[in-house]
C-alpha atoms as a PDB file:
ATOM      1  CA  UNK A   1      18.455 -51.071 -45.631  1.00  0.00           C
ATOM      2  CA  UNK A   2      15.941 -50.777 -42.923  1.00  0.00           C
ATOM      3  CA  UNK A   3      15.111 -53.540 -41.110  1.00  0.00           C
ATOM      4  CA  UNK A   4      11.905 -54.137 -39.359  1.00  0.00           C
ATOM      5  CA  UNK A   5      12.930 -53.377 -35.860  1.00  0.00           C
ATOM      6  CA  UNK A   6      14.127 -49.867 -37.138  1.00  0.00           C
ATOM      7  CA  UNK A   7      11.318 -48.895 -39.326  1.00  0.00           C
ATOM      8  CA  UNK A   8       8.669 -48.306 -36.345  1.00  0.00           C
ATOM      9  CA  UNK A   9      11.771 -45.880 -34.447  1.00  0.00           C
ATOM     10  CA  UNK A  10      11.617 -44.124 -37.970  1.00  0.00           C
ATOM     11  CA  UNK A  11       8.294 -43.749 -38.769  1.00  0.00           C
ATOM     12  CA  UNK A  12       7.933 -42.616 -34.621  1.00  0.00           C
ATOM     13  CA  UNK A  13      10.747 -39.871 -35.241  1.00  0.00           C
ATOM     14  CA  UNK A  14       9.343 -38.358 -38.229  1.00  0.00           C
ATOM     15  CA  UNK A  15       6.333 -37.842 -36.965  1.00  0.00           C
ATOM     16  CA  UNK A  16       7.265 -36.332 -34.000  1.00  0.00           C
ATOM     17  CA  UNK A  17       9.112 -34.093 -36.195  1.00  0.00           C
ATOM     18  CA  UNK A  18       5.860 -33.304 -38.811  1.00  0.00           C
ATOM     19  CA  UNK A  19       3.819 -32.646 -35.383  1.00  0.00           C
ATOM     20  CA  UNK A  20       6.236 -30.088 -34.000  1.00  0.00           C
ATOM     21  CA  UNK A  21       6.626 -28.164 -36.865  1.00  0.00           C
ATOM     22  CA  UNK A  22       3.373 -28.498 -38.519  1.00  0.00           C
ATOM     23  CA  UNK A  23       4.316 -29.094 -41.578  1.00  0.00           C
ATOM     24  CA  UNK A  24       5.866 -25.728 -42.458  1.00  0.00           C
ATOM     25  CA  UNK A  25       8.788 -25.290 -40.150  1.00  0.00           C
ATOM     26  CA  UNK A  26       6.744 -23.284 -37.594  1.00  0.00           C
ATOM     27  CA  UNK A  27       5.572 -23.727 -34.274  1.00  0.00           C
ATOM     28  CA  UNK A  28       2.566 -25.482 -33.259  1.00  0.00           C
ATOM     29  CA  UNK A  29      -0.944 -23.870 -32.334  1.00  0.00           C
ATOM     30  CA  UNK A  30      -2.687 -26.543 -30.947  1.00  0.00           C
ATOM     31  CA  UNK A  31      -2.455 -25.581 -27.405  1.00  0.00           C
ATOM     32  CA  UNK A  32      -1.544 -22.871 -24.801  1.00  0.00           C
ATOM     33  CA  UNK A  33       1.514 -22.355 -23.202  1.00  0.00           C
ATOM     34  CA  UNK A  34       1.613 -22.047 -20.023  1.00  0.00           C
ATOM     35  CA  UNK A  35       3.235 -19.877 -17.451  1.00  0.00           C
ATOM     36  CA  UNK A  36       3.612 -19.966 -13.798  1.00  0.00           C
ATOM     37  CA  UNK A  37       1.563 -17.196 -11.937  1.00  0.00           C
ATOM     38  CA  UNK A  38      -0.060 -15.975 -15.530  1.00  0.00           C
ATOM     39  CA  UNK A  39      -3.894 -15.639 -14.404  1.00  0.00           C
ATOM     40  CA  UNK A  40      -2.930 -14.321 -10.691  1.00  0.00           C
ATOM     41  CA  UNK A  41      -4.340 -10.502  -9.943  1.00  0.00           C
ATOM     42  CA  UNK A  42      -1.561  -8.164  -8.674  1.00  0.00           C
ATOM     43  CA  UNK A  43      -3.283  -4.567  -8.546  1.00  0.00           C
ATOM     44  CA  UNK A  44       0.150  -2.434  -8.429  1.00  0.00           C
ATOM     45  CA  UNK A  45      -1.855   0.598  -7.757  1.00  0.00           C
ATOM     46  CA  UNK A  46      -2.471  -0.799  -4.369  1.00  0.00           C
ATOM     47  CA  UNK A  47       1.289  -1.836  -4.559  1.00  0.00           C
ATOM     48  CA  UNK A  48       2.262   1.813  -4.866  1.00  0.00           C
ATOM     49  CA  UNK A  49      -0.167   3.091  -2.621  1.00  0.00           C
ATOM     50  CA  UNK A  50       1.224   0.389  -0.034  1.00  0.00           C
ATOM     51  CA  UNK A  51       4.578   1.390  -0.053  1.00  0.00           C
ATOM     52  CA  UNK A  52       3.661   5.135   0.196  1.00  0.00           C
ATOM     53  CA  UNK A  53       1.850   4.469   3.199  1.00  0.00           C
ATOM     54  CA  UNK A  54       4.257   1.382   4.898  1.00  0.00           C
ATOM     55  CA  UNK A  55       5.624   2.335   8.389  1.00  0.00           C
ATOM     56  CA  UNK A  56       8.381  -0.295   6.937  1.00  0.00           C
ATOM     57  CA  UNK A  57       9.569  -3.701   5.567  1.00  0.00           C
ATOM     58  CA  UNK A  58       7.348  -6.187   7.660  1.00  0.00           C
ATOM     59  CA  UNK A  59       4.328  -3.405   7.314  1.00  0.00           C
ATOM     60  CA  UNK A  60       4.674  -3.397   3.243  1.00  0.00           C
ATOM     61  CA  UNK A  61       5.438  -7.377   3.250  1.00  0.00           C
ATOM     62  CA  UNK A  62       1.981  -7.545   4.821  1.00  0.00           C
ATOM     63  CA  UNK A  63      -0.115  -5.350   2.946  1.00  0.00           C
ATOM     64  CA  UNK A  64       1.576  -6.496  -0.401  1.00  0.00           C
ATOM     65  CA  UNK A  65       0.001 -10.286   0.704  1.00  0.00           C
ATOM     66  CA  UNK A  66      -3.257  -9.190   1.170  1.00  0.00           C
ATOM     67  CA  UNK A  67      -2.967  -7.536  -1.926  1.00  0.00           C
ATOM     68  CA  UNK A  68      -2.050 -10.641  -4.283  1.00  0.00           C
ATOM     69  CA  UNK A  69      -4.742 -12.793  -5.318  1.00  0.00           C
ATOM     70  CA  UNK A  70      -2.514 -15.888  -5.437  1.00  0.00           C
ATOM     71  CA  UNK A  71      -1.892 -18.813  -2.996  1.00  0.00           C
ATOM     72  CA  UNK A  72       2.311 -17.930  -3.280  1.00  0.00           C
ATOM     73  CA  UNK A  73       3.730 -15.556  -0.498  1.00  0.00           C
ATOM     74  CA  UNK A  74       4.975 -12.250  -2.249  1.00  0.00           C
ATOM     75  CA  UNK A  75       8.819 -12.291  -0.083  1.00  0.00           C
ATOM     76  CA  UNK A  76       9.798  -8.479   0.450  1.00  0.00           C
ATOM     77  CA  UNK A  77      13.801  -6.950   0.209  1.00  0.00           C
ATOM     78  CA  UNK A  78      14.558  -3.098   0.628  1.00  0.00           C
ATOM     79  CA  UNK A  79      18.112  -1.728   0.163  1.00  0.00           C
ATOM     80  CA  UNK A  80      19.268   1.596   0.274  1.00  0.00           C
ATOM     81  CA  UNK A  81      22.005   2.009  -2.302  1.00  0.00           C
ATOM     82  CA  UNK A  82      22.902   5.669  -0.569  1.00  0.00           C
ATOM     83  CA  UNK A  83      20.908   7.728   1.423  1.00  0.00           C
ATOM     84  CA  UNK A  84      18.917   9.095  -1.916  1.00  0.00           C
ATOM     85  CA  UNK A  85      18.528   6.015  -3.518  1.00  0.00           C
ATOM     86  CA  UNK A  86      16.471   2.867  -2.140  1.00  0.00           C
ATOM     87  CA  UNK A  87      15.179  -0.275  -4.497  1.00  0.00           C
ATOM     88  CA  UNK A  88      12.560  -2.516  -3.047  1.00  0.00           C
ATOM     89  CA  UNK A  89      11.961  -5.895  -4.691  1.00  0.00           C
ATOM     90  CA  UNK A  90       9.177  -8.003  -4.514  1.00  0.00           C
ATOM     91  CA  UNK A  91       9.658 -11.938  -5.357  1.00  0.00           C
ATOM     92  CA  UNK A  92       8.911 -15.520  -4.752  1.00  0.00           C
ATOM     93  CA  UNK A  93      10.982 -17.108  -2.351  1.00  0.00           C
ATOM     94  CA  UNK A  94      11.092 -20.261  -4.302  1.00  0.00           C
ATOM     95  CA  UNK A  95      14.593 -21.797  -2.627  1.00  0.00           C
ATOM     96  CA  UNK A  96      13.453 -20.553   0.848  1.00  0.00           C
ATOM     97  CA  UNK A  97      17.145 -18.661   1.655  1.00  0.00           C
ATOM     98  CA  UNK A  98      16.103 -15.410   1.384  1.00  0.00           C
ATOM     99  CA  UNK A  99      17.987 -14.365  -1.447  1.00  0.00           C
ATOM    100  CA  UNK A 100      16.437 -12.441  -4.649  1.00  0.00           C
ATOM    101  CA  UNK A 101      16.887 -14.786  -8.051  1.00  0.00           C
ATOM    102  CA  UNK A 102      15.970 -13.052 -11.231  1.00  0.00           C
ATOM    103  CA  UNK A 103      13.360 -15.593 -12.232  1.00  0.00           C
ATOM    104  CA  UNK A 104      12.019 -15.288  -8.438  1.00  0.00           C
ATOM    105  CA  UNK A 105      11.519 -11.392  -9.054  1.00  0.00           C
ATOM    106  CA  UNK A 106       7.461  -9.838  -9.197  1.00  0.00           C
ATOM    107  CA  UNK A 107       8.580  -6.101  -9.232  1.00  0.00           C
ATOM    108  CA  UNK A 108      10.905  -3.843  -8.007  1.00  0.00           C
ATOM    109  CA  UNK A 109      10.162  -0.334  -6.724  1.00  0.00           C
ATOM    110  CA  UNK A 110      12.904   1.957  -6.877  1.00  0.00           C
ATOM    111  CA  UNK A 111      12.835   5.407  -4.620  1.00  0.00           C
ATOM    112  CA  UNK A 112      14.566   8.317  -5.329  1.00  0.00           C
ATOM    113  CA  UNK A 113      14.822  11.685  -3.076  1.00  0.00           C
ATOM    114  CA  UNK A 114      15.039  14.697  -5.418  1.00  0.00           C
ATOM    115  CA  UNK A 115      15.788  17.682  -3.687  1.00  0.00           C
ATOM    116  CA  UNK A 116      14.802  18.349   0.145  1.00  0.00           C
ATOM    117  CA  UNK A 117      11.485  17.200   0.760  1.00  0.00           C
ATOM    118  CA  UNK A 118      10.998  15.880  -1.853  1.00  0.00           C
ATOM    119  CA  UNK A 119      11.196  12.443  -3.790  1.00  0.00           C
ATOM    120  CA  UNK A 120      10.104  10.337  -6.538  1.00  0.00           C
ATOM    121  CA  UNK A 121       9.434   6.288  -6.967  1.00  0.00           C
ATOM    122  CA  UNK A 122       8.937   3.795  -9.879  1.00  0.00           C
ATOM    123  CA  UNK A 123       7.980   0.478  -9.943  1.00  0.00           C
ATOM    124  CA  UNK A 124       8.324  -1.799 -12.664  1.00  0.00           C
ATOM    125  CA  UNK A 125       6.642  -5.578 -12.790  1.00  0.00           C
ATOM    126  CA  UNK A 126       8.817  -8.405 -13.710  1.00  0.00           C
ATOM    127  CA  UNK A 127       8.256 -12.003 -15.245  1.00  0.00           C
ATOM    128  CA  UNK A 128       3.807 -12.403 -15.405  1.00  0.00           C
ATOM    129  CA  UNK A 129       3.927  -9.261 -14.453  1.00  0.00           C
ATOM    130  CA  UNK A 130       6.756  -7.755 -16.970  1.00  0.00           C
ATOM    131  CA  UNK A 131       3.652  -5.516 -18.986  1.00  0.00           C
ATOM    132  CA  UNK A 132       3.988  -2.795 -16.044  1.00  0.00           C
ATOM    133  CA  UNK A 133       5.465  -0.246 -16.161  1.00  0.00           C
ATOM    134  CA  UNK A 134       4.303   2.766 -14.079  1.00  0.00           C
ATOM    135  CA  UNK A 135       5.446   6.805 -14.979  1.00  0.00           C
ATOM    136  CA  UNK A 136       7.355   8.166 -12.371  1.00  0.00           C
ATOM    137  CA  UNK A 137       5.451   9.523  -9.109  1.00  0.00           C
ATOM    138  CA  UNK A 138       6.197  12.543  -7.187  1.00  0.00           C
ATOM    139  CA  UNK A 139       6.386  12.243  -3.458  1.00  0.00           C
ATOM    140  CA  UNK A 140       6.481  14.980  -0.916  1.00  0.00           C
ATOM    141  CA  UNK A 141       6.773  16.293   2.333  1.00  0.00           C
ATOM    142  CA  UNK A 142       2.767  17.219   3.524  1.00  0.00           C
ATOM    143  CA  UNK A 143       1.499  13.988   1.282  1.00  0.00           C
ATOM    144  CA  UNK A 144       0.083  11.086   3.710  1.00  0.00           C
ATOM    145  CA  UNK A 145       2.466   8.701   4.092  1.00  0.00           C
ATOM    146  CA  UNK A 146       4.243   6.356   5.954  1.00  0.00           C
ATOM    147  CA  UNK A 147       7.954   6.128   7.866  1.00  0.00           C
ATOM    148  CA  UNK A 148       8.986   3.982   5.033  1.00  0.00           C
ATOM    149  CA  UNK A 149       9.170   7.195   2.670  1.00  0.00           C
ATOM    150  CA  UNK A 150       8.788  10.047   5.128  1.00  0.00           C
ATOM    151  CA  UNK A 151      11.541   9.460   7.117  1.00  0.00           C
ATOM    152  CA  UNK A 152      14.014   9.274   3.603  1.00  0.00           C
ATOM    153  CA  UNK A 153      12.915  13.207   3.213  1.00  0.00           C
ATOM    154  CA  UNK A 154      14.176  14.489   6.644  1.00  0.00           C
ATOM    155  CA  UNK A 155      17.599  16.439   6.553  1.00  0.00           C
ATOM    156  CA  UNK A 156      20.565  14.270   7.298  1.00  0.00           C
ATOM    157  CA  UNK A 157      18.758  11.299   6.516  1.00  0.00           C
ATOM    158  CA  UNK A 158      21.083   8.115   7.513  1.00  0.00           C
ATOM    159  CA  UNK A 159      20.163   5.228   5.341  1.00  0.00           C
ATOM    160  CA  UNK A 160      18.663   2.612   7.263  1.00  0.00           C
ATOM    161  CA  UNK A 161      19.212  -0.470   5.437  1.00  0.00           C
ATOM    162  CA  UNK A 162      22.620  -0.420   3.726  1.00  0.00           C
ATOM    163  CA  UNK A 163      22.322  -3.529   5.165  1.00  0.00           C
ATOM    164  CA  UNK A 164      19.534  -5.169   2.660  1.00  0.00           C
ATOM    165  CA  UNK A 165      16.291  -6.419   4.794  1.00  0.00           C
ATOM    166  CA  UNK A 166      14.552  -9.884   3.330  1.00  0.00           C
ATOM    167  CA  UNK A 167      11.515 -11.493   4.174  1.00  0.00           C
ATOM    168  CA  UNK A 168      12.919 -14.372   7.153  1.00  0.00           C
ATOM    169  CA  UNK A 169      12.040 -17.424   5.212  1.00  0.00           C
ATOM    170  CA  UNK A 170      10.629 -18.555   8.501  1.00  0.00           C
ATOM    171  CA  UNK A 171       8.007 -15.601   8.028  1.00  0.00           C
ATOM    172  CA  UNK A 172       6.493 -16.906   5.114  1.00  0.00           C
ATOM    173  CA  UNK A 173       4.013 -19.223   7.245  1.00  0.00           C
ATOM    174  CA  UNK A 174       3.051 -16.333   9.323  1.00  0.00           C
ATOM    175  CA  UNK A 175       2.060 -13.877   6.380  1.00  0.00           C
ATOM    176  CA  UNK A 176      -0.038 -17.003   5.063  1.00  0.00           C
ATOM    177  CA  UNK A 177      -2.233 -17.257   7.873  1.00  0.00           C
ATOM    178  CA  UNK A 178      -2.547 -13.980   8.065  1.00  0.00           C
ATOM    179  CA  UNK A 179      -3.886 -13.128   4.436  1.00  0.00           C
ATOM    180  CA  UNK A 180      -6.082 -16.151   5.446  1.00  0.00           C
ATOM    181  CA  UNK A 181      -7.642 -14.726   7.969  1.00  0.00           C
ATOM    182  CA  UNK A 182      -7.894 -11.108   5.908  1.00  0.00           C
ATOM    183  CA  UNK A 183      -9.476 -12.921   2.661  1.00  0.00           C
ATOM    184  CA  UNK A 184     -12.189 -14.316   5.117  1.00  0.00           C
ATOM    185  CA  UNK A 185     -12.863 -11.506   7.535  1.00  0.00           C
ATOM    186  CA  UNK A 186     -12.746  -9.399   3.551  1.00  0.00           C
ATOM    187  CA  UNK A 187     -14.453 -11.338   1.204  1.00  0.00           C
ATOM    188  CA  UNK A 188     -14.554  -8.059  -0.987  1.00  0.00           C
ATOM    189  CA  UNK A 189     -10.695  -8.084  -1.221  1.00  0.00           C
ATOM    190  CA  UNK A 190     -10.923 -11.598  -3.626  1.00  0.00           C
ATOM    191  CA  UNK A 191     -11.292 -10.684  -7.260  1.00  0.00           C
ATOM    192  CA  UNK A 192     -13.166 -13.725  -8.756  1.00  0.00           C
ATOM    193  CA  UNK A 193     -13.395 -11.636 -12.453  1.00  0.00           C
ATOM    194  CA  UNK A 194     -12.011 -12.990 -15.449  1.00  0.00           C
ATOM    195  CA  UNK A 195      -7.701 -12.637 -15.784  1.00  0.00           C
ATOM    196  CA  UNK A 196      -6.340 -12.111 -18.910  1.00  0.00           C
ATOM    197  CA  UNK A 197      -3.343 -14.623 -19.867  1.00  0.00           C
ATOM    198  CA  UNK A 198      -0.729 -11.764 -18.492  1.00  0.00           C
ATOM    199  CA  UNK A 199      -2.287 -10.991 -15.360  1.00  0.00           C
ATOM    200  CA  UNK A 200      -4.042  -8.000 -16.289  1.00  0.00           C
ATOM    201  CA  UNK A 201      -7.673  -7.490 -14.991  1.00  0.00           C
ATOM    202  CA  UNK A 202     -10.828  -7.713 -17.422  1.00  0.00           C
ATOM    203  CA  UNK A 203     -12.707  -6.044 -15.122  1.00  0.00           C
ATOM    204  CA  UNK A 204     -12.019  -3.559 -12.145  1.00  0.00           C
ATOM    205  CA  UNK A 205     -14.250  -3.661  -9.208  1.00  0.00           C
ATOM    206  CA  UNK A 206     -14.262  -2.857  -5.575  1.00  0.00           C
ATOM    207  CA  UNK A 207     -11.889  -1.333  -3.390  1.00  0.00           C
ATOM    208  CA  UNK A 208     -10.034  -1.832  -0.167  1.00  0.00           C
ATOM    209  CA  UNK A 209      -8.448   0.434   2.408  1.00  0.00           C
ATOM    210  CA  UNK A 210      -5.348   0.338   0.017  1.00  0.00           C
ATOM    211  CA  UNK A 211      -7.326   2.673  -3.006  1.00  0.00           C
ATOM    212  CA  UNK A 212     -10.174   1.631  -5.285  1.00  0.00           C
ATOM    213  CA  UNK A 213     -10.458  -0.622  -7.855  1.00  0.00           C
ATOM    214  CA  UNK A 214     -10.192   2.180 -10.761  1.00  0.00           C
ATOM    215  CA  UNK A 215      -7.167   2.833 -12.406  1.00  0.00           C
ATOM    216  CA  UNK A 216      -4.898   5.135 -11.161  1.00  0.00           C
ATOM    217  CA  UNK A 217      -1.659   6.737 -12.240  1.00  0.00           C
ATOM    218  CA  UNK A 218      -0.181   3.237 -12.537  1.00  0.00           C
ATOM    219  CA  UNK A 219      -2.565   1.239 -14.626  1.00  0.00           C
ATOM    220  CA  UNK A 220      -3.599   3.884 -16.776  1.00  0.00           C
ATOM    221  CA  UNK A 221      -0.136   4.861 -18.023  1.00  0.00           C
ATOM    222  CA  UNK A 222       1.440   1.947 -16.898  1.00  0.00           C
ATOM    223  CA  UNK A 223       0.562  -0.606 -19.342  1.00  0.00           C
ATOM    224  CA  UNK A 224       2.289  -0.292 -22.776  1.00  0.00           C
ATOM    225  CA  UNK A 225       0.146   0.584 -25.369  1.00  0.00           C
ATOM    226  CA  UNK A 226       1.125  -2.057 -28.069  1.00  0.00           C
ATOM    227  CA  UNK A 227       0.002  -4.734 -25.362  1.00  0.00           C
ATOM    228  CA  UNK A 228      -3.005  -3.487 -24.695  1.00  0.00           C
ATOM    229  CA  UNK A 229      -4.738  -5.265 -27.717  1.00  0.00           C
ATOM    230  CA  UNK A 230      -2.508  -7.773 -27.813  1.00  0.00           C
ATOM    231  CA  UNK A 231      -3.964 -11.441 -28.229  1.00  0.00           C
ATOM    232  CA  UNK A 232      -2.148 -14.526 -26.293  1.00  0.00           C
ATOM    233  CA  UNK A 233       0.044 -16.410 -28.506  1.00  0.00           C
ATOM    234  CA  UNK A 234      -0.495 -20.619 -28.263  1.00  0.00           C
ATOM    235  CA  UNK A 235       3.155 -22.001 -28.313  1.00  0.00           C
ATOM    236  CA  UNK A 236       4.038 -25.471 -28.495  1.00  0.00           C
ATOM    237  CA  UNK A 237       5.791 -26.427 -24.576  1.00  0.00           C
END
């Protein structure tokens, strides 16, 4: 028998019960989910076109910052598996040791040389970002870009970091100010347009020094095309 200092813990539990499932076993609809860094503009043709043209690690770290539309510092580690093979990751240095956590991860670009002279690179977007994924792009001696890649297609390449390089958590403060002071001496480089709930961009407009706002080789085929229509789902947290 229930007595009357267990009833109200009853009727409390059940209906914290009929609210989570609705009624009919399924989740609730009543309100959006939300996820960390799910409205924050990462153009990853500008990503690509950064790493192309990086004279190395501390070059890309920078560019990739005044890339990002968010307040978080995008951490940078390169790693050259063998002296064809190098996989750069991009990720939020929550912990502040300058080590790469799964959950931390933004994208990864992964660089392969083909043949002499010649290379090719994907990058692939992780967590917010997961949706991209971009085809794979040639690379080649005679292109325009920087000692980051070049140097990779030059006989008897010796890998330079088979030792992995990370962002010095002590950097992080540095690349702040600095994409500070770009966002106000570039007011341009701020997308204030609408986000969808993954990150992608409504609308594309402008341009910096790192490529235009139109979609390139990454956004157009980089997006997968059951997504593209694909409406937010509300979840119950």
């Amino acid at each position: 028998m229930m007595t009357k200092t267990t009833l109200p813990v009853v009727l409390l539990t059940a209906l914290a019960v009929a609210t989570a499932g609705c009624g009919n076993g399924g989740p609730s609809k009543d309100r959006w989910a939300t996820t960390e860094n799910t409205t924050v503009e990462l153009d990853f043709d500008k990503v690509n076109e950064a790493y192309k043209t990086a004279e190395g690690p501390e070059d890309f770290e920078r560019r990739v910052n005044e890339i990002y539309q968010g307040s978080e510092v995008i951490s940078v580690a390169v790693q050259d598996l063998d002296a064809k093979t190098q996989v750069v990751t991009g990720f939020f240095d929550k912990n502040s040791d300058g080590g790469v956590q799964d959950p931390e991860k933004v994208f990864t670009i992964r660089r392969d040389v083909s043949g002499e002279g010649a290379a090719q690179m994907q990058t692939s977007g992780y967590g917010a970002f997961g949706y991209y994924h971009s085809p794979v792009m040639g690379l080649a001696s005679g292109m325009l870009l920087g000692a980051m890649v070049s140097s990779a297609l030059r006989p008897n390449y010796m890998p330079v970091y088979s030792q992995p390089y990370t962002t010095p958590p002590n950097r992080a403060t540095d690349l702040r100010s600095h994409r500070e002071a770009y966002r106000a001496s570039n007011p341009s480089s701020v997308n204030n347009s609408k986000s969808s709930q993954t990150g992608r961009r409504y609308n594309s407009a402008g341009g910096s020094r790192f490529g235009s706002g139109r979609s390139g080789a990454g956004s157009r085929f980089g997006v997968r095309r059951g997504e593209r229509g694909r409406r937010p789902e509300r979840l119950v947290a």
